[in-house]
Protein backbone atom coordinates (compact mmCIF):
# COMPACT_ATOMS: atom_id res chain seq x y z
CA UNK A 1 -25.82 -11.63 -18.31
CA UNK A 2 -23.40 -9.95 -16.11
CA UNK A 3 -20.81 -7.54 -17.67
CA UNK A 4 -17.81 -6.20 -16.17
CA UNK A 5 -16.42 -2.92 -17.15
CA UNK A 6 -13.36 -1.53 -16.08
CA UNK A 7 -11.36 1.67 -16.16
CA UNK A 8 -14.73 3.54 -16.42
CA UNK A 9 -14.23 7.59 -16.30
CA UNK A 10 -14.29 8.78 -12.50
CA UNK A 11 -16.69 11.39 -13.67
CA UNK A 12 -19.24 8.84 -15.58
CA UNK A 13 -22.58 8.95 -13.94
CA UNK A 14 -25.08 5.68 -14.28
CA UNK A 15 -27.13 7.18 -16.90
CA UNK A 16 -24.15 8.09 -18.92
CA UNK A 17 -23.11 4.07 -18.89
CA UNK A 18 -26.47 2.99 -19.48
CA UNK A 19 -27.15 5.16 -22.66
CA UNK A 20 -24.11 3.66 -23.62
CA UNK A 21 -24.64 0.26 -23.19
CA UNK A 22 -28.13 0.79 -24.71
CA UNK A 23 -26.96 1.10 -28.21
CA UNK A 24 -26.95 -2.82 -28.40
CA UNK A 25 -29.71 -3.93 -26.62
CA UNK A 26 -31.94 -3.51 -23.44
CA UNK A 27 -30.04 -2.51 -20.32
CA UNK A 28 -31.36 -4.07 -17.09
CA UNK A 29 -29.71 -2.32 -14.23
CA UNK A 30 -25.77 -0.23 -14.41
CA UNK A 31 -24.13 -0.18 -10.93
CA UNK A 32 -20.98 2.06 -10.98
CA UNK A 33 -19.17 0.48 -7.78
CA UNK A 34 -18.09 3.83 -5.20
CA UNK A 35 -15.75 3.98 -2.19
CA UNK A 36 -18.27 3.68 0.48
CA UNK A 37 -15.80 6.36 2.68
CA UNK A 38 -15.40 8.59 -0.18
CA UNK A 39 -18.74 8.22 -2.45
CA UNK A 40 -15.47 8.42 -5.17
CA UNK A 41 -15.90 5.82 -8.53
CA UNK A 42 -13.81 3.36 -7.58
CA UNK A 43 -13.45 3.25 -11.77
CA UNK A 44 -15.28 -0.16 -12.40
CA UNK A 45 -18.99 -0.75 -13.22
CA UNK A 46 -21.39 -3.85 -13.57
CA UNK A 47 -23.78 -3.65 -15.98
CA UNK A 48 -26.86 -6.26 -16.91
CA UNK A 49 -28.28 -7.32 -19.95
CA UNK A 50 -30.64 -10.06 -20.41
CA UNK A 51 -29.93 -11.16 -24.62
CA UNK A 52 -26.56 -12.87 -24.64
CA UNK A 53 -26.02 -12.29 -28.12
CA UNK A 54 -26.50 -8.32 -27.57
CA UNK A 55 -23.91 -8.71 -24.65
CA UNK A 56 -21.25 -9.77 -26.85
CA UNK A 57 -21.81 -7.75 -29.13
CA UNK A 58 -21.52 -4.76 -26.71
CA UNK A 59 -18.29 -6.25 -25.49
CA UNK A 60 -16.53 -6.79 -28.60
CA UNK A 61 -17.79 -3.13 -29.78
CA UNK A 62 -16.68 -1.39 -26.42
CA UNK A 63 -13.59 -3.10 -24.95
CA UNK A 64 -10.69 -1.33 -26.44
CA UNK A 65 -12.51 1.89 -26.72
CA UNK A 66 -12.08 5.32 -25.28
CA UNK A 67 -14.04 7.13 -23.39
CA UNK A 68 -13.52 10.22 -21.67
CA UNK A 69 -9.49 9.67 -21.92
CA UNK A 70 -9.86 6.42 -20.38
CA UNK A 71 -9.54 2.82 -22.40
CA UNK A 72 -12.57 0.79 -21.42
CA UNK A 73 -12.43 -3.19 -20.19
CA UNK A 74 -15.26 -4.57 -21.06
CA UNK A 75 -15.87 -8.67 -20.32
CA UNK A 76 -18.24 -10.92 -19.09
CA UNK A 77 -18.33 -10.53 -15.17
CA UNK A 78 -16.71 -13.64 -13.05
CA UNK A 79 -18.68 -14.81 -10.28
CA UNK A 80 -17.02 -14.14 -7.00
CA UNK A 81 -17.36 -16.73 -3.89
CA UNK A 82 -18.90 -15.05 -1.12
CA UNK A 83 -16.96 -17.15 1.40
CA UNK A 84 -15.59 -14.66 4.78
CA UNK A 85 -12.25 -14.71 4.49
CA UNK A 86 -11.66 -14.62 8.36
CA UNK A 87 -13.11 -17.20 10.65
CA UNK A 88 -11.21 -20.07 8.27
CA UNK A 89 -8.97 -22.38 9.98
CA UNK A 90 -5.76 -23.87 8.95
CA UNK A 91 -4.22 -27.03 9.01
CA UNK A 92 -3.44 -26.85 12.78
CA UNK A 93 -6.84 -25.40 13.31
CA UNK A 94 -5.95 -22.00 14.33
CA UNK A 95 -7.34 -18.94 12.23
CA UNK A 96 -5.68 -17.69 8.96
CA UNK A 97 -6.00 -14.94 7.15
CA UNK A 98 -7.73 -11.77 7.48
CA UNK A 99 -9.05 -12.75 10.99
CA UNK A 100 -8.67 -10.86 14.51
CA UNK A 101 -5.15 -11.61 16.25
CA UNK A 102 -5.05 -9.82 19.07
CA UNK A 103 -4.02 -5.91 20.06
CA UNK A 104 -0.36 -6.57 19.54
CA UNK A 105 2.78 -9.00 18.78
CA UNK A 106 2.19 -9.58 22.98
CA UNK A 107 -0.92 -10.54 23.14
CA UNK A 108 -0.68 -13.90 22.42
CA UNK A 109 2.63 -14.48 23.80
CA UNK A 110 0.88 -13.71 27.42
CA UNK A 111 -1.12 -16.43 26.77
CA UNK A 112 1.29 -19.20 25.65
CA UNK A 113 0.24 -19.32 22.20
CA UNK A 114 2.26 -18.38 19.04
């Protein structure tokens, strides 16, 4: 199962989480999730364990705690859709959201459409 774990200490490393996460069971993988520009924790983590009763018991034992001045958040992690958000179309069939308008508040007005 998937666990979530937020407000993780900017200077935790992977090993750190793992060992401990490892206290209640056996630890499949720990990604700490970094700022692809800055390589900086973004202060979340995923980690994976494959008993579900050891997961919960991890949870209720960790969320709530401290750890390195910061108060861990420790759930079950939610599936996110993988759905692009731009290329979707709205009701009139133009694109919403998140998608490529144009260079400027002009550029469409040149070409008729609003």
């Amino acid at each position: 199962m998937d666990i979530f774990v937020g407000s993780v200490p900017f200077k935790i490393k992977e090993k750190e989480l793992r060992e401990l996460f490892e206290k209640f069971g056996e630890v499949t993988t720990v990604k700490i999730v970094k700022s692809k520009v800055t390589r900086q924790n973004k202060g979340f983590a995923f980690v994976v364990m494959p008993d579900e009763d050891e997961v919960r018991k991890a949870i209720h034992e960790l969320n709530g705690t401290e750890l390195m001045g910061r108060t861990l958040e420790v759930s079950i992690s939610e599936k996110k859709d993988k759905e692009p958000k731009a290329g979707k179309l709205n009701a009139q069939g133009k694109l919403k959201g998140g998608a490529f308008r144009g260079i400027g508040k002009g550029y469409f007005d040149k070409r008729g459409e609003k």
